[in-house]
Protein backbone atom coordinates (compact mmCIF):
# COMPACT_ATOMS: atom_id res chain seq x y z
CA UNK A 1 0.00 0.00 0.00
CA UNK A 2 1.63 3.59 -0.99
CA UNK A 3 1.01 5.41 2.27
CA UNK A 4 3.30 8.00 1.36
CA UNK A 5 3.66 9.01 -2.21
CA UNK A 6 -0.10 9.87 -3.18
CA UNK A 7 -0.28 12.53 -0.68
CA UNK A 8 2.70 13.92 -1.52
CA UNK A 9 1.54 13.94 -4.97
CA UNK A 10 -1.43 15.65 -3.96
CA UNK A 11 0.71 18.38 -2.43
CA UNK A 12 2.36 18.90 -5.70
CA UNK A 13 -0.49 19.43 -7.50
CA UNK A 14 -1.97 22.33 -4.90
CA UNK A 15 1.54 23.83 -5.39
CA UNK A 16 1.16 23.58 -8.76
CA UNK A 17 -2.69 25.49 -8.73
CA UNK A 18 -1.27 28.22 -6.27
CA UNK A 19 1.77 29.09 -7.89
CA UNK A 20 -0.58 28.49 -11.37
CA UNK A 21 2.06 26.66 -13.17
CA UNK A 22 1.02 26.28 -17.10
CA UNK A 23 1.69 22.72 -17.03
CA UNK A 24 1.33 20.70 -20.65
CA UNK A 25 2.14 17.02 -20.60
CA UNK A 26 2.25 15.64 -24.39
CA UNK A 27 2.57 11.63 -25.45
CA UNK A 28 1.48 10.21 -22.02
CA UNK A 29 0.41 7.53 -24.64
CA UNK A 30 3.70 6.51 -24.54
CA UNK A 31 3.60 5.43 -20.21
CA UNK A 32 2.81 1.87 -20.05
CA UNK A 33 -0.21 1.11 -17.72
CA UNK A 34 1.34 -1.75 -16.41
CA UNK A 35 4.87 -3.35 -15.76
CA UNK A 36 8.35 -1.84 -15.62
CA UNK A 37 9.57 0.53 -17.51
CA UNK A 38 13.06 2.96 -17.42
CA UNK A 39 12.09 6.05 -17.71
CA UNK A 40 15.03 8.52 -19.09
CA UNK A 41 14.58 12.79 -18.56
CA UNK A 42 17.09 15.49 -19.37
CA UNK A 43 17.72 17.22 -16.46
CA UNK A 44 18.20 20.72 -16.22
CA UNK A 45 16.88 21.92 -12.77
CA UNK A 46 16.62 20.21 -8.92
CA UNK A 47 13.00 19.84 -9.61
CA UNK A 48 12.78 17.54 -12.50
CA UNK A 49 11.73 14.83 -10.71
CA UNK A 50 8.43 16.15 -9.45
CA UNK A 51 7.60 17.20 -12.96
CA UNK A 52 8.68 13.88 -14.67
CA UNK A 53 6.48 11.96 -12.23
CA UNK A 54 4.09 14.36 -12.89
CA UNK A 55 4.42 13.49 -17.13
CA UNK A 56 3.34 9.73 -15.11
CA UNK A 57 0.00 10.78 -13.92
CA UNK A 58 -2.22 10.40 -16.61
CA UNK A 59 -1.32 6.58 -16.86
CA UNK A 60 -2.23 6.19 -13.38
CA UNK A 61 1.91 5.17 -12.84
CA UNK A 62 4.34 5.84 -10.13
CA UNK A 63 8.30 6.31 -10.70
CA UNK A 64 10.48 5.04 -8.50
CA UNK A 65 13.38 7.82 -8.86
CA UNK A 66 17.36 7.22 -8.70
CA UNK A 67 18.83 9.73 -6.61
CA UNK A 68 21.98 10.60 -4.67
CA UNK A 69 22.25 9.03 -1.08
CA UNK A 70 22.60 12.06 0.62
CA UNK A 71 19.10 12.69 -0.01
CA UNK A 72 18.29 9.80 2.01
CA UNK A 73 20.52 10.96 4.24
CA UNK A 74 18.53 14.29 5.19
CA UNK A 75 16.38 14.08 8.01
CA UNK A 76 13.32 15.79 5.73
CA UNK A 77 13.72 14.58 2.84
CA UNK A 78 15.43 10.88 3.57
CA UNK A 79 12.24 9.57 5.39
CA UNK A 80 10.39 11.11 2.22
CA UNK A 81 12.37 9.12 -0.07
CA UNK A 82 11.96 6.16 1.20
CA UNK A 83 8.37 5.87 2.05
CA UNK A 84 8.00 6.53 -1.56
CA UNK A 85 10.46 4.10 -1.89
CA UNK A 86 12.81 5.88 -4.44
CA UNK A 87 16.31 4.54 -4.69
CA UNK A 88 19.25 5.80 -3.48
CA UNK A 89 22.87 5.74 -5.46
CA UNK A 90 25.63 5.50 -3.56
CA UNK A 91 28.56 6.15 -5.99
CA UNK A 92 30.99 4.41 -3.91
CA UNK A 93 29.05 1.64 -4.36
CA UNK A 94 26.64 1.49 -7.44
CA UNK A 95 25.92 -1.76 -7.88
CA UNK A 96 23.65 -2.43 -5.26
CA UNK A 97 21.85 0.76 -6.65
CA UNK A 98 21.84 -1.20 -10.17
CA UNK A 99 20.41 -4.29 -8.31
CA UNK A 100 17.89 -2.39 -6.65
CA UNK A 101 16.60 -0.96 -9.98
CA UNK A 102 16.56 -3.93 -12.06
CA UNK A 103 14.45 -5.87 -8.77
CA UNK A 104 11.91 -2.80 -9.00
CA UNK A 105 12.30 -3.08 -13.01
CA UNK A 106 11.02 -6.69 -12.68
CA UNK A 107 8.42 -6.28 -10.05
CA UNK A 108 6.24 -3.88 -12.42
CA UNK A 109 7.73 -0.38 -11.68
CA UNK A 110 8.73 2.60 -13.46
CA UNK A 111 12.13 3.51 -12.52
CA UNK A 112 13.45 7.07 -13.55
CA UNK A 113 16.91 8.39 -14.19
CA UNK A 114 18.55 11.36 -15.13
CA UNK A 115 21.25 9.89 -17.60
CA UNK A 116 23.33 12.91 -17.58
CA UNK A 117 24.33 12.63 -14.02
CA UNK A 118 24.33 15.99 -13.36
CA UNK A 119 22.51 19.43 -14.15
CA UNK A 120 23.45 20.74 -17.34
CA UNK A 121 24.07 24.18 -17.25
CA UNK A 122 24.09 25.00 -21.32
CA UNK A 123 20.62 23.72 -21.03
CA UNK A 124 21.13 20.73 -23.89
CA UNK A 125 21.57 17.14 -23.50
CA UNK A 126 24.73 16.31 -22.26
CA UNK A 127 27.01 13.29 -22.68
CA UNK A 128 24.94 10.12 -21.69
CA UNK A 129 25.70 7.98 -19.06
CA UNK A 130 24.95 4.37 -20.56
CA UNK A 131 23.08 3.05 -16.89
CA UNK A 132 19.76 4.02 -18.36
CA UNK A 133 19.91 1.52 -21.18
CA UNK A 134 21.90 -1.49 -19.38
CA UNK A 135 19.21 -1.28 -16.48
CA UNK A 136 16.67 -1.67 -19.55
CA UNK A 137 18.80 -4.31 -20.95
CA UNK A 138 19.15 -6.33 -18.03
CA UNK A 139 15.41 -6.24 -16.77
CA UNK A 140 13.75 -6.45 -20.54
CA UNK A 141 12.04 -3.76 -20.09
CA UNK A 142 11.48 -0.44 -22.80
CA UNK A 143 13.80 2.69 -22.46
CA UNK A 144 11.30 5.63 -22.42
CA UNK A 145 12.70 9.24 -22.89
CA UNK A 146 11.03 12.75 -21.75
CA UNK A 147 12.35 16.23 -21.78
CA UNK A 148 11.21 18.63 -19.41
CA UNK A 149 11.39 22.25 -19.68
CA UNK A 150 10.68 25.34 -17.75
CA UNK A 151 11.16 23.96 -13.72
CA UNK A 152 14.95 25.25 -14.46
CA UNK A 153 13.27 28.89 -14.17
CA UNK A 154 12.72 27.53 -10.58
CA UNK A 155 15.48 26.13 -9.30
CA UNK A 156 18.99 25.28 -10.99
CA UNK A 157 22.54 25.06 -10.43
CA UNK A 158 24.31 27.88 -9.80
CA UNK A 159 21.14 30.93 -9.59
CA UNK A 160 18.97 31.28 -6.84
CA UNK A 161 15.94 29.16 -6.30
CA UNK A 162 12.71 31.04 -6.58
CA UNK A 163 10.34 28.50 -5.22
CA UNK A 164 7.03 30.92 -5.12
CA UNK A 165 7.68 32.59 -8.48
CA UNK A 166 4.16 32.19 -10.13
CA UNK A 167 2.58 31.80 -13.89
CA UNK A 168 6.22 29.45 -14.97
CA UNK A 169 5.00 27.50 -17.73
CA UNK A 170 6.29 23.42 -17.26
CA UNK A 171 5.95 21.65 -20.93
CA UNK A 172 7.10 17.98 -20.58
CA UNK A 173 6.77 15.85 -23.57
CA UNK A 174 7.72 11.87 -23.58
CA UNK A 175 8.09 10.17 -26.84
CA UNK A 176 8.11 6.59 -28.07
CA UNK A 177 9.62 3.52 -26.09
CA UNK A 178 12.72 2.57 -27.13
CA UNK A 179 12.61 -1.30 -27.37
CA UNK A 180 16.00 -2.89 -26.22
CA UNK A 181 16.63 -5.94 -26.90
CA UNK A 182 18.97 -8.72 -25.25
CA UNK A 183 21.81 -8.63 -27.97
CA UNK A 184 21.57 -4.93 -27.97
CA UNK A 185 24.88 -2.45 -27.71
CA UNK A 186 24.40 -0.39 -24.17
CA UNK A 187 26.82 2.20 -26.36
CA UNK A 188 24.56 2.18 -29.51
CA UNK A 189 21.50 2.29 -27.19
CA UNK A 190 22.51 5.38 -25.65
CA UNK A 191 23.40 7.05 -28.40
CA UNK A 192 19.61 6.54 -29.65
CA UNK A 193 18.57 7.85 -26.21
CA UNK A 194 20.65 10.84 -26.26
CA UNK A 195 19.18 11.50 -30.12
CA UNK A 196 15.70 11.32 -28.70
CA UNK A 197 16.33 13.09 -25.60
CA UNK A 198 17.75 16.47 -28.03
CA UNK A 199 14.71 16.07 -30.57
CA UNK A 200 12.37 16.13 -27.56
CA UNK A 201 14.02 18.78 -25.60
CA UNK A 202 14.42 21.01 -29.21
CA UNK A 203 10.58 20.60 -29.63
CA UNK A 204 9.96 21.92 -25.90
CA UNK A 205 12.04 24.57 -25.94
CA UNK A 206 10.96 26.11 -29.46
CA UNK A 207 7.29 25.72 -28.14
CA UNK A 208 7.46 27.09 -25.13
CA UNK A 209 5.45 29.96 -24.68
CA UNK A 210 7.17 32.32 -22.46
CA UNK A 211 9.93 34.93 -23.60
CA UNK A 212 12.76 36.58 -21.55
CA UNK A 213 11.04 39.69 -19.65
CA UNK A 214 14.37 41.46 -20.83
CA UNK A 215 18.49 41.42 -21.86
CA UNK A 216 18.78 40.07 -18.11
CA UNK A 217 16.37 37.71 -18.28
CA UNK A 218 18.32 35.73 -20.91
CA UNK A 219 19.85 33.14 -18.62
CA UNK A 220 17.40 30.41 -18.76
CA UNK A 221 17.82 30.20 -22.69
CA UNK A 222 20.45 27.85 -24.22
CA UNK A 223 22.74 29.53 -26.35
CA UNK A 224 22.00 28.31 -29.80
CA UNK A 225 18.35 30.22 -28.79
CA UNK A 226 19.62 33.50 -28.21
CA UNK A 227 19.67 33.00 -25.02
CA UNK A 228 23.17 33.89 -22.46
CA UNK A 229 23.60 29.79 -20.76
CA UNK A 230 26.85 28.77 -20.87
CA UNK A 231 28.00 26.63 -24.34
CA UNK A 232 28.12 23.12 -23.93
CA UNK A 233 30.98 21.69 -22.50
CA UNK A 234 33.67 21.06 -25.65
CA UNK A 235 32.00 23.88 -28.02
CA UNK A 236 33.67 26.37 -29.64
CA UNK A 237 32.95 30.12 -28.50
């Protein structure tokens, strides 16, 4: 029985009303109703997990997020994370983390990740790591990417979080399962995933309907949109 999670969902969504976040979610077709499923997001801000879980609602799923033990470790958020038994990534020791996933993989559940690792600050897809597609791999389960954008306006590395800001629009679009099979190249897999990832994340970001209020405003734009985010790590000036 989830005792935890659907409450905490609920909260979410009264956040979301009060600070009246434009939220669009497009090709929720694409969430299985049943079974497991790796679910793969960009990540550009501390708050892409609420949203991605979010994308999850409309197929009735819940995602069973990868995160960083000191999380768990926080006496607010750790007892939070596990009663909605998320699953925490100890990097000095990431195979039980693997283990863990590919157990919730098999029992049914959505498992999400954030294949970059880290934030990415030029607001693109970043190098893939290839953990998203071997956990698929392993449990025989599809690969399912979603790009998220707008939260970053929020809360993301480096600026100050502005929690309460009001009217942010959130557009979070998930496309096709990627079907891995057994005999399948991790490497080749990711690359796919990493393809997907940029045409999804290109299609939210040229749709989104909010502009920069002014020259100083720029900041949450990637570069190759005008906008004054750093260039992406190994790109010439």
């Amino acid at each position: 029985m989830e005792l935890v999670y659907p409450p905490v969902v609920a909260l979410a969504k009264t956040m979301f009303r009060v600070l009246d976040n434009k939220i669009e979610v497009e090709g929720a077709e694409h969430i299985p109703t049943s079974g497991g499923a790796v679910l793969a997001s960009n990540h550009s801000s501390y708050l892409d997990f609420i949203y991605c879980g979010l994308g999850c609602q409309p197929a009735k799923r819940l995602v069973r997020f990868m995160a960083k033990k000191q999380v768990f470790d926080h006496k607010i958020s750790g007892p939070l994370m596990r009663g909605m038994r998320h699953i925490p990534v100890d990097r000095k020791a990431g195979t039980a983390a693997f283990k863990h996933a590919i157990e919730s993989l098999r029992g049914g559940e959505i498992v999400g990740v954030f294949p970059e690792a880290t934030i990415s600050e030029s607001f693109t897809v970043k190098t893939l790591k290839s953990g998203a597609a071997r956990m698929a791999q392993e449990a025989g389960v599809p690969l399912i990417p979603m790009a998220v954008w707008g939260p970053h306006r929020l809360w993301t590395k480096g600026r100050k979080k502005e929690l309460t800001k009001r009217h942010v629009p959130v557009l979070i679009k998930i496309g096709e399962a990627i079907e891995v099979t057994a005999d399948a190249n991790p490497e080749a897999i990711t690359a796919i995933l990493k393809e997907r990832l940029t045409g999804l994340l290109d299609a939210v970001q040229r749709a989104y309907p909010a502009k920069p209020s002014g020259p100083d405003d720029r900041w949450w734009l990637p570069a190759h949109l005008g906008g004054t985010a750093p260039l992406p790590s190994g790109t010439a000036a």
